[in-house]
C-alpha atoms as a PDB file:
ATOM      1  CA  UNK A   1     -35.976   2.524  20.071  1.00  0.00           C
ATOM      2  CA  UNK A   2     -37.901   1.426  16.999  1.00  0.00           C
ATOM      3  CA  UNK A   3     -36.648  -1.726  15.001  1.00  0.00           C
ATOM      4  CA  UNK A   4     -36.011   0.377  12.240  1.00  0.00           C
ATOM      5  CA  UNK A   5     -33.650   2.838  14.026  1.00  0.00           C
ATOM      6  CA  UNK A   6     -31.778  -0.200  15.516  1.00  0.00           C
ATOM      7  CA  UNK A   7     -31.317  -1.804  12.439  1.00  0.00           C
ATOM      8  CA  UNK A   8     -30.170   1.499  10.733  1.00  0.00           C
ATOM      9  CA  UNK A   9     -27.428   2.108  13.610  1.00  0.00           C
ATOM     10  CA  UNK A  10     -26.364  -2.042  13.420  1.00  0.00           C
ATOM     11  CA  UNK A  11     -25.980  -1.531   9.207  1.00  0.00           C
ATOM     12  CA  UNK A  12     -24.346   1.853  10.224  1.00  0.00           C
ATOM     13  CA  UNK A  13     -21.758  -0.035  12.944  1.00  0.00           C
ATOM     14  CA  UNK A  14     -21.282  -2.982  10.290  1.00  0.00           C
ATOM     15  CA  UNK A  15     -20.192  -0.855   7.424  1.00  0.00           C
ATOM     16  CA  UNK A  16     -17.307   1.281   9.359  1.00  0.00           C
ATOM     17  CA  UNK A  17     -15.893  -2.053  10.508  1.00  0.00           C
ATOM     18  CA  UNK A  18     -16.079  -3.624   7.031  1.00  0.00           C
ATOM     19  CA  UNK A  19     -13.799  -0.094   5.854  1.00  0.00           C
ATOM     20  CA  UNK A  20     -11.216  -1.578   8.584  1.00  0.00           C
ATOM     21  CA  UNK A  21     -10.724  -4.974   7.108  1.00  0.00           C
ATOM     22  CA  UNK A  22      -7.504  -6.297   5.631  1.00  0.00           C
ATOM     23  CA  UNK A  23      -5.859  -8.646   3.130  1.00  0.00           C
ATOM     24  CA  UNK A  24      -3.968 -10.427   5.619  1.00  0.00           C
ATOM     25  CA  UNK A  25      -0.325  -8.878   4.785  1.00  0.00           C
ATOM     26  CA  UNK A  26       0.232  -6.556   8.012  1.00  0.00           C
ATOM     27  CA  UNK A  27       3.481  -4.974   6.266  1.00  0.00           C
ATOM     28  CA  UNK A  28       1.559  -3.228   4.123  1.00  0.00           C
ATOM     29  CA  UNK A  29       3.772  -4.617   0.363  1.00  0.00           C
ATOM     30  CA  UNK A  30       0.161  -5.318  -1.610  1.00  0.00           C
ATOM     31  CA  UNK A  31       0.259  -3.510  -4.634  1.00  0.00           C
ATOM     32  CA  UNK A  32       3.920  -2.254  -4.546  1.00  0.00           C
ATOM     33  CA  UNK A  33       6.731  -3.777  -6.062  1.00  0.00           C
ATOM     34  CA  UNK A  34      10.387  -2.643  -7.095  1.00  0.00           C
ATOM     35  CA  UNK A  35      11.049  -0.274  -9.712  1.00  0.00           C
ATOM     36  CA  UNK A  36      13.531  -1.426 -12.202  1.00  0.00           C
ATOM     37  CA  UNK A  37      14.085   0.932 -14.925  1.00  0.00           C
ATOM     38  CA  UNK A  38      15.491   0.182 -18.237  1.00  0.00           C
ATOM     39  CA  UNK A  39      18.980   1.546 -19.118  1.00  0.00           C
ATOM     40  CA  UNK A  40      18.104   4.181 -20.887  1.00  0.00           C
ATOM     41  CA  UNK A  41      15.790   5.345 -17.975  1.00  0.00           C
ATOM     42  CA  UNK A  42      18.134   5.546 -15.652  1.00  0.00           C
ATOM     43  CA  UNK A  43      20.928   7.374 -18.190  1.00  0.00           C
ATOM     44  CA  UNK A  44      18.095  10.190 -18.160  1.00  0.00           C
ATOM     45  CA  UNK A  45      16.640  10.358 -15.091  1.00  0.00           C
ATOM     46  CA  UNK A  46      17.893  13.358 -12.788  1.00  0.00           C
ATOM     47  CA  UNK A  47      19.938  12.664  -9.319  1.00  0.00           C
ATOM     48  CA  UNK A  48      16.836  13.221  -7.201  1.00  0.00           C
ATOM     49  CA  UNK A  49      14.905  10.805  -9.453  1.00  0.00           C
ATOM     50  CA  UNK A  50      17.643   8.508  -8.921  1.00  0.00           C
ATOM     51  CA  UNK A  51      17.855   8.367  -5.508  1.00  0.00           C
ATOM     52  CA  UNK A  52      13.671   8.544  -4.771  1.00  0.00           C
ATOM     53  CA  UNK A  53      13.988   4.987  -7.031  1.00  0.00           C
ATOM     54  CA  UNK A  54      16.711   3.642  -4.603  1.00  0.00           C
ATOM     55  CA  UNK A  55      15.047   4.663  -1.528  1.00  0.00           C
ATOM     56  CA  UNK A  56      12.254   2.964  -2.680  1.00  0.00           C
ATOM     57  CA  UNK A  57      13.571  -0.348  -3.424  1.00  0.00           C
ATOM     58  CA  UNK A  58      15.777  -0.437   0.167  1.00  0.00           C
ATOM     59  CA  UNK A  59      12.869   0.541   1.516  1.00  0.00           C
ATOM     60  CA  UNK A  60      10.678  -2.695  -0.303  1.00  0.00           C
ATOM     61  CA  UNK A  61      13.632  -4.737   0.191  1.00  0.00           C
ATOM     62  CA  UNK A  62      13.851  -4.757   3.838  1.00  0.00           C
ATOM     63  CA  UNK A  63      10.043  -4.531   4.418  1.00  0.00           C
ATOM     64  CA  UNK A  64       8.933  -6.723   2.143  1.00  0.00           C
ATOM     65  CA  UNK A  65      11.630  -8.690   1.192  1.00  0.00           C
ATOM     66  CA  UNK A  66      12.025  -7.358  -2.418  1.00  0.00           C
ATOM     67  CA  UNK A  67      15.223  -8.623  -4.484  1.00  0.00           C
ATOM     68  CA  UNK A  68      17.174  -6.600  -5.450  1.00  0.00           C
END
């Protein structure tokens, strides 16, 4: 193999594993946070909307430790 096609396939192995890297936070919470809608949100927001905003925050809650 030629240098060139060796360093081609090395850039090629170094950029997939850079795509794999992480922030540290293995529960996955970065960029998510609870949803806390004002009064008059939640006076017009339909049953399924409702419960989509609950499931949410349980689920943030007991994976990453939201308050509720």
């Amino acid at each position: 193999m030629t240098k060139l096609t060796l360093s081609v396939l090395a850039l090629a192995a170094m950029s997939s594993l850079a795509g794999c890297a992480t922030t540290g936070n293995p529960s996955g919470c970065d960029g998510w946070r609870a949803i806390r809608p004002s009064a008059a949100e939640v006076e017009s927001a339909s049953d399924d909307l409702v419960r989509q905003v609950v499931e949410h925050n349980r689920h943030g809650a007991a994976r990453c430790g939201w308050r509720a």
